[in-house]
Protein backbone atom coordinates (compact mmCIF):
# COMPACT_ATOMS: atom_id res chain seq x y z
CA UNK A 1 -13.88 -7.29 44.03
CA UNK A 2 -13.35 -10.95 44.66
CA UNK A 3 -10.83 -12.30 47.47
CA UNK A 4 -9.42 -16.03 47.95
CA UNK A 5 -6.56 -18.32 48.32
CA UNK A 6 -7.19 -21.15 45.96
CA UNK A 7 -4.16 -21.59 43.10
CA UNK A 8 -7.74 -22.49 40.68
CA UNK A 9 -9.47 -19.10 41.50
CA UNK A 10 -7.25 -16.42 42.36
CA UNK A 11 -6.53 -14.72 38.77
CA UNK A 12 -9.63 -16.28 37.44
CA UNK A 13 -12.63 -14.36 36.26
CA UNK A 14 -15.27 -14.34 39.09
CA UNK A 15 -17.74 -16.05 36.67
CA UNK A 16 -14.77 -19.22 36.33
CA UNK A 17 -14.24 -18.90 39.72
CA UNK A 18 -17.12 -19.79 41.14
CA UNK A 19 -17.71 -22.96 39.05
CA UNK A 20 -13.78 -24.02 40.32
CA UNK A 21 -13.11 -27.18 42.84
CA UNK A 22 -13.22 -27.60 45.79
CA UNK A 23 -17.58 -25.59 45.13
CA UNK A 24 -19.56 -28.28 44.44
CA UNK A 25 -22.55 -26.79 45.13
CA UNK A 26 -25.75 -27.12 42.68
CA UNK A 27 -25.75 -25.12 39.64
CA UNK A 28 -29.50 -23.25 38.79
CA UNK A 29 -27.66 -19.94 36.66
CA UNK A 30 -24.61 -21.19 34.27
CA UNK A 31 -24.64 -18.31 32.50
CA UNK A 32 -21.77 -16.33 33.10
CA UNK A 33 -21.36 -13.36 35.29
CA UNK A 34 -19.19 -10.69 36.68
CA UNK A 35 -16.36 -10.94 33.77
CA UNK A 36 -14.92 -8.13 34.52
CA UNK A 37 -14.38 -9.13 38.06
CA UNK A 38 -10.94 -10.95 38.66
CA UNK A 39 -10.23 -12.93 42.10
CA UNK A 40 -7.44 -11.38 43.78
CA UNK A 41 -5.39 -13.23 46.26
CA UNK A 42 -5.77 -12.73 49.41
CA UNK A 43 -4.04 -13.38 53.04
CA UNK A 44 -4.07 -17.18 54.36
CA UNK A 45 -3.39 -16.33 58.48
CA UNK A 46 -5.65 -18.78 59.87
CA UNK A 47 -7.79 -19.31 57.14
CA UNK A 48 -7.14 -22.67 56.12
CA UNK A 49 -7.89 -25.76 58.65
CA UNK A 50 -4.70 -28.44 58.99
CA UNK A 51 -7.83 -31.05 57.52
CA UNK A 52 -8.65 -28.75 54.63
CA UNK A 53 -4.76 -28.80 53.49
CA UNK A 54 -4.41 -33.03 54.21
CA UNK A 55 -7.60 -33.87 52.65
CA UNK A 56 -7.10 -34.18 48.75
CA UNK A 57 -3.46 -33.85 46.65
CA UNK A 58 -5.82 -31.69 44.50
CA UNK A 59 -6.33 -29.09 47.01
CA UNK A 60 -4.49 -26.17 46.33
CA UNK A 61 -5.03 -23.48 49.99
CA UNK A 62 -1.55 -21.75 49.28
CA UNK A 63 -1.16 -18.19 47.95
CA UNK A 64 -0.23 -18.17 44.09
CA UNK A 65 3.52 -17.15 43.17
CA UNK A 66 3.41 -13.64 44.21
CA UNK A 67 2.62 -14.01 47.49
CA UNK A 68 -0.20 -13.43 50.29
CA UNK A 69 -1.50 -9.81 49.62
CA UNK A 70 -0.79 -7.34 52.71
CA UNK A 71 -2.83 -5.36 54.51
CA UNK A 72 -2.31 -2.21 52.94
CA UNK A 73 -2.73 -3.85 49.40
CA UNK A 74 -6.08 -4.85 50.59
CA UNK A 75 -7.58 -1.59 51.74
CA UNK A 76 -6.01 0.15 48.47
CA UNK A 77 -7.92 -2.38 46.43
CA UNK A 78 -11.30 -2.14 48.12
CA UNK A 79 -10.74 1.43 47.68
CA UNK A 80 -10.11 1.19 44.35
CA UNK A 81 -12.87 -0.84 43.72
CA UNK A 82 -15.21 1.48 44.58
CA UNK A 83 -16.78 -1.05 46.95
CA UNK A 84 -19.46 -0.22 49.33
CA UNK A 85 -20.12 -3.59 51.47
CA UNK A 86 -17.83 -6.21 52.18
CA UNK A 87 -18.94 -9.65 52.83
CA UNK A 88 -16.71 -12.35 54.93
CA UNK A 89 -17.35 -16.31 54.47
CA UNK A 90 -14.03 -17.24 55.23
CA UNK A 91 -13.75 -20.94 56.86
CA UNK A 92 -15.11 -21.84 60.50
CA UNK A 93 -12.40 -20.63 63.51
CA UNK A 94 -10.85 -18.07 60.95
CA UNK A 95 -10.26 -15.89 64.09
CA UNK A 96 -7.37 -13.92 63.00
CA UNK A 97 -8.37 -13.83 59.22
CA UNK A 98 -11.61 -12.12 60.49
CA UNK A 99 -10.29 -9.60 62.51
CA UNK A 100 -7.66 -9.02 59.51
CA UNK A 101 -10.33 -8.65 57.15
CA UNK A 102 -12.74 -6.37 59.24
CA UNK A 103 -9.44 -3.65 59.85
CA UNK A 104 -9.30 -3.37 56.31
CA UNK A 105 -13.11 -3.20 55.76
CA UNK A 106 -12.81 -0.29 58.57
CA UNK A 107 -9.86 1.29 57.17
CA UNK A 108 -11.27 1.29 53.72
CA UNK A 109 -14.52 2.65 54.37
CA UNK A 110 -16.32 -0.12 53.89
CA UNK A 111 -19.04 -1.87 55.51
CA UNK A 112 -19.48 -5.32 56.45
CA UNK A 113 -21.27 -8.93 56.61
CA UNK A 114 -19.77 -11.15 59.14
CA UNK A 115 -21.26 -14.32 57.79
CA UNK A 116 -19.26 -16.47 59.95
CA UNK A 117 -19.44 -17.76 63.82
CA UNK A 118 -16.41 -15.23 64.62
CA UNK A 119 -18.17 -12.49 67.08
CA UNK A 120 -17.76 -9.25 65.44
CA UNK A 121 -21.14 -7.22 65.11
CA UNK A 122 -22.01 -8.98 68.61
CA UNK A 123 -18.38 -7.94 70.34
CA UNK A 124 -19.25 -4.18 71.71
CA UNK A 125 -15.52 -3.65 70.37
CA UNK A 126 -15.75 -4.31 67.26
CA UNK A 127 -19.40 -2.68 67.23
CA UNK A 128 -17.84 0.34 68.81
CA UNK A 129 -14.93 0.40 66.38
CA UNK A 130 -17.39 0.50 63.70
CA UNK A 131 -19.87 2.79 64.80
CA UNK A 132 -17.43 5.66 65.19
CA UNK A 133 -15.72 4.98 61.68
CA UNK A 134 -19.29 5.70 60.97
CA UNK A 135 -19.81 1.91 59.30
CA UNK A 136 -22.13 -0.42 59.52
CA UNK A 137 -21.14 -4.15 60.56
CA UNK A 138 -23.70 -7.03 60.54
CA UNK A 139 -23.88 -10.28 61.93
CA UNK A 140 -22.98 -12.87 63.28
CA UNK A 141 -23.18 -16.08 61.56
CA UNK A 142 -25.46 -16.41 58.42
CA UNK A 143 -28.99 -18.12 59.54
CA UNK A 144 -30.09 -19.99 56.82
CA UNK A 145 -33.25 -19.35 54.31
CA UNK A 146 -34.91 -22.63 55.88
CA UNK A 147 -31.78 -24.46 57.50
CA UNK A 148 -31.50 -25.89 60.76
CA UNK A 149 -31.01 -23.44 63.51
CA UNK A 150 -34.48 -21.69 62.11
CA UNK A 151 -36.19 -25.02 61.89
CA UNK A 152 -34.95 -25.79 65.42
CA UNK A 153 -35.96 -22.94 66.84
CA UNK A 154 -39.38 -22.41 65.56
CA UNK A 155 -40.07 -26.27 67.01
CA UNK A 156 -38.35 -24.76 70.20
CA UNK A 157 -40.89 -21.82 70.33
CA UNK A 158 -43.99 -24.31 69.20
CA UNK A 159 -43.13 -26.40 72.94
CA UNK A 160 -43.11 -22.69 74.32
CA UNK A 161 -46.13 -21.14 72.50
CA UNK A 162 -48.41 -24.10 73.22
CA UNK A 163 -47.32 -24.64 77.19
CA UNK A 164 -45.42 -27.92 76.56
CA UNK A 165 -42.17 -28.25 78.90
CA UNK A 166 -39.18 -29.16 77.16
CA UNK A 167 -36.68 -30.78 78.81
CA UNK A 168 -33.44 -31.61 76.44
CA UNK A 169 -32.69 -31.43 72.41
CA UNK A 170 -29.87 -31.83 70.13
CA UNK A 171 -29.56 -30.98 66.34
CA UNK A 172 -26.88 -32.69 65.00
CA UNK A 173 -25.43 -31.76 61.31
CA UNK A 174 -23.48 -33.25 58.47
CA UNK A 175 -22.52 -32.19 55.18
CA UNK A 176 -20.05 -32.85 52.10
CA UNK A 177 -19.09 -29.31 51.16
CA UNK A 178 -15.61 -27.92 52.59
CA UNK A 179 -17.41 -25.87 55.66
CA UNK A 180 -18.19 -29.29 56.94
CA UNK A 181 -14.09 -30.96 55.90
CA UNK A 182 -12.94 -27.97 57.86
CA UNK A 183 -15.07 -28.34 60.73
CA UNK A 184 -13.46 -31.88 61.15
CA UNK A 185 -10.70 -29.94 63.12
CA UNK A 186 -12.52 -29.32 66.36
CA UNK A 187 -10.14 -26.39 67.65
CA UNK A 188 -12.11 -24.39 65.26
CA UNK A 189 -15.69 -25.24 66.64
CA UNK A 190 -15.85 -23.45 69.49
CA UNK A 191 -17.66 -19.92 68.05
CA UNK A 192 -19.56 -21.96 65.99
CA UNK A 193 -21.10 -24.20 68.75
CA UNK A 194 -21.75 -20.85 71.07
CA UNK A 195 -23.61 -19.32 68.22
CA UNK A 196 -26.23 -22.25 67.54
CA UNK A 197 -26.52 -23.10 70.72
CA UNK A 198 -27.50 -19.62 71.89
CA UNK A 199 -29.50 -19.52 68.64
CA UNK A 200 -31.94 -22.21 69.94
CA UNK A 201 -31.54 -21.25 73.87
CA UNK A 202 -32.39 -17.89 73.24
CA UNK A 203 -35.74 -19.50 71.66
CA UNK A 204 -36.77 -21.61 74.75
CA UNK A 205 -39.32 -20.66 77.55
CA UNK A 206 -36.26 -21.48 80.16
CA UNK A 207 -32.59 -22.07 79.53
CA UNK A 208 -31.33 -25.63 78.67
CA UNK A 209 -28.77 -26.91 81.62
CA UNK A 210 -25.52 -27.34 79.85
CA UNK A 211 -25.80 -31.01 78.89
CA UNK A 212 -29.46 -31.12 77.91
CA UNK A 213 -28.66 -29.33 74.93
CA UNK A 214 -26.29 -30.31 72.31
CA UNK A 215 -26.10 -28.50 68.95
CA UNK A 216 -23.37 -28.15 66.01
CA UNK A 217 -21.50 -30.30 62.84
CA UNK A 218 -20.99 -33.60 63.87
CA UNK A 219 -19.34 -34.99 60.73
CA UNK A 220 -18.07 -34.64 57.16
CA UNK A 221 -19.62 -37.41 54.44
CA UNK A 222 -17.51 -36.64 50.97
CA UNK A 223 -20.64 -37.58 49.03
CA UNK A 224 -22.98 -35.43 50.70
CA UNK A 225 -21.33 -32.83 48.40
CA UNK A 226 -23.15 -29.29 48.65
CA UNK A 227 -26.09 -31.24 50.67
CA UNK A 228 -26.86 -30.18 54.65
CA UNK A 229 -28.57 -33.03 56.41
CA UNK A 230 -29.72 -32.20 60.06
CA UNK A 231 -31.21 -34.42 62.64
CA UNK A 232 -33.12 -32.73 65.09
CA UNK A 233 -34.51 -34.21 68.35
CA UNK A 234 -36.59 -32.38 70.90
CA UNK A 235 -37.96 -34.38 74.67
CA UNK A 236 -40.29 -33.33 76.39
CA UNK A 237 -44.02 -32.83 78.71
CA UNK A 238 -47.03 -32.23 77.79
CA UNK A 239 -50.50 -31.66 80.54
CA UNK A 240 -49.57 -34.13 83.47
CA UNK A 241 -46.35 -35.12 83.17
CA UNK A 242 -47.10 -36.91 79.03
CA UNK A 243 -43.94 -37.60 77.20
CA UNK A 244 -43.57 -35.74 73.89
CA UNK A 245 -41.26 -36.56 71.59
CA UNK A 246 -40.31 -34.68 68.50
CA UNK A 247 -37.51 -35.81 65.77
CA UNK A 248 -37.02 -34.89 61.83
CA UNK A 249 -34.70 -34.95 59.50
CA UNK A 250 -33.80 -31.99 57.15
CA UNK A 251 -32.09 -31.97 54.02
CA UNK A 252 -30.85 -29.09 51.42
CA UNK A 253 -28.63 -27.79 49.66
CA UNK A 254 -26.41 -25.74 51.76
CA UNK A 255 -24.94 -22.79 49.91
CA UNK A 256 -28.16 -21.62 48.20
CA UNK A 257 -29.86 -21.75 51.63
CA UNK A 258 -27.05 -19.67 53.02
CA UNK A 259 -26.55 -16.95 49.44
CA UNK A 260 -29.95 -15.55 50.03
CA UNK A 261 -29.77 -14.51 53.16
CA UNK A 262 -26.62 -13.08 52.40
CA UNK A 263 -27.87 -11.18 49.61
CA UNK A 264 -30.45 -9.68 52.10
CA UNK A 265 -27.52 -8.81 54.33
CA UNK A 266 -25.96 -6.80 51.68
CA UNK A 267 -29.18 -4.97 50.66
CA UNK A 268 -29.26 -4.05 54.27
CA UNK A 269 -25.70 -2.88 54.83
CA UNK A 270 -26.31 -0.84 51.79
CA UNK A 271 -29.92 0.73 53.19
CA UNK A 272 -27.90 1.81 56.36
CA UNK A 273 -24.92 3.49 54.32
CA UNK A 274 -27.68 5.38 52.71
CA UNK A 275 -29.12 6.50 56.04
CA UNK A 276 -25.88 6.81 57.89
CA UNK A 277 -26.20 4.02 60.40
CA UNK A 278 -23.65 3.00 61.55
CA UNK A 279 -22.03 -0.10 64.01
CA UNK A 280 -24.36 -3.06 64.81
CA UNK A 281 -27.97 -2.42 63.89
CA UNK A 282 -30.04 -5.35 65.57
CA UNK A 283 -33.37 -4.82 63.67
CA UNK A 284 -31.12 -6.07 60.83
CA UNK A 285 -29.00 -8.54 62.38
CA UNK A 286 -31.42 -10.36 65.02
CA UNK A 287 -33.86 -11.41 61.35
CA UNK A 288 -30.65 -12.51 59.27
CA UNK A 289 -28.06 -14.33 61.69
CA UNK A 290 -28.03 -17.02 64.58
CA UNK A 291 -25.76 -14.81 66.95
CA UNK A 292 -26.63 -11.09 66.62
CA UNK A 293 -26.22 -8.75 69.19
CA UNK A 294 -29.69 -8.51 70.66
CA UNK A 295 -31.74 -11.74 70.20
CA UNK A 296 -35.42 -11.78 69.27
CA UNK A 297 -37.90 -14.24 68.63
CA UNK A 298 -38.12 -14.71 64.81
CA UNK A 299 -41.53 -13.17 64.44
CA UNK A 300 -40.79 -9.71 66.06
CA UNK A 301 -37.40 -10.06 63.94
CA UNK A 302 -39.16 -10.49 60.91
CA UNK A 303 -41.43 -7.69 61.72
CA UNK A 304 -38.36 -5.65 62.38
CA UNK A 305 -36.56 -6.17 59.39
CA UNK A 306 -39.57 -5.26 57.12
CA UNK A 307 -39.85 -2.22 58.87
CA UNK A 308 -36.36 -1.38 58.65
CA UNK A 309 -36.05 -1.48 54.82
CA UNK A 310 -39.25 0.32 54.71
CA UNK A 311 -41.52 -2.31 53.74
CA UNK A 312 -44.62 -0.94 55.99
CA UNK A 313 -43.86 2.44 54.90
């Protein structure tokens, strides 16, 4: 089962759909897939950012003729679909489409992938609510295959590991893709900037003072397309009071860096159906996203994670 907004995917195969403006991601399988599975329409709330809907006469964010789908539609669907995980990459600041999303996921029977900066697995509430519907929920907010927040923080834990003292950073990102055109509206930041920043504090020796550490999107180049670039700075001290200064640029392709860690996510969710865990699970979540509920440091994560899908068995 499929959900979105878009006038060009909603009634489309998922295999058209996917291929369908505004993506404009790189293409590496063109053969198509999933047929069978038709995009539904789903429910705009706050879904849709006021620079998303201005941006391009081409842009069609509205629900198609019949209307937004309600809540009860929704759960009867993924109930009907026989679907087992549910996986939410709605837009940056989709507060309200989150938490509309996640009742129907709990109401269904479903478990779910926060991929988003909305706090869900990491709000004890939401955990909670989860946990006793006997469901599991992970997340929060996709970290990236090699992407920024990882690269950031293992240069974070190489000042820590070696004994350097690091005194400010900032990790500044820009992309073309329509996470980075709806990030333009900066009401909708303000998860998002919690969740990498916390990402790379929770990495350092000491905590950052507020304004020595600056992390999140900083702007939206149309040509970019599917491409993340990241500049990363790090200052600091090495033995005696020696400056050290670190600073790199990365560049990829966003949404592959992003899809297979989301596949993993799935996998998982699907592993704890099959042994009955339920609500947040942070040997999952702390490997896979930037703002889980318990932070690690990305080597006992990693050990973690193999361990929890039986890897070391």
């Amino acid at each position: 089962m499929a959900v979105d907004i878009d006038r060009r995917k909603v009634g489309q195969p998922l295999s058209r759909a996917v291929f369908a403006l505004p993506n404009n991601t790189m293409i590496f399988h063109p053969e198509p897939l999933f047929d069978n599975v038709i995009v539904v329409t789903g429910a705009v709330l706050d879904g849709v950012s006021l620079s998303m809907r201005e941006s391009d006469p081409e842009f069609s964010f509205e629900p198609v003729d019949s209307g937004e789908a309600t809540r009860e539609e929704l759960i009867a669907m993924l109930r009907e679909s026989g679907a087992e995980v549910a996986i939410n990459f709605l837009p940056v600041g989709s507060q309200a489409a989150t938490e509309f999303y996640a009742e129907c996921a709990l109401e269904a029977g479903v478990a779910l992938v926060n991929a988003i900066p909305i706090l869900v697995a990491s709000n004890p509430v939401w955990s909670q609510r989860f946990a006793e519907a006997g469901l599991p929920v992970l997340g929060d907010d996709i970290k990236a295959q090699v992407g920024a927040t990882i690269v950031h923080r293992a240069l974070v834990n190489l000042f820590k590991n070696r004994g350097a003292e690091l005194d400010r950073s900032y990790q500044l990102n820009t992309g073309g893709n329509t996470d980075f055109l709806n990030m333009l509206e900066s009401g909708r930041l303000a998860t998002k900037r919690v969740s990498k920043t916390e990402s790379v504090q929770s990495a350092a020796r000491k905590r950052f003072q507020d304004n020595d550490l600056r992390v999140g999107p900083s702007d939206y180049v149309p040509w970019l397309n599917d491409r993340k670039v990241a500049f990363i700075r790090l200052e600091g001290r090495l033995f005696g009071g020696a400056p050290v200064n670190v600073e790199m640029r990365l560049d990829v392709e966003d949404s592959p860096n992003a899809a297979v860690m989301a596949m993993a996510a799935i996998r998982c969710a699907r592993i704890a159906l099959d042994r009955k865990d339920c609500g947040a699970i942070p040997d999952i979540c702390a490997y896979l996203f930037k703002h889980p509920p318990v932070q690690m440091d990305d080597s006992v994560a990693f050990e973690r994670i193999q361990i929890y899908a039986g890897k070391n068995d």
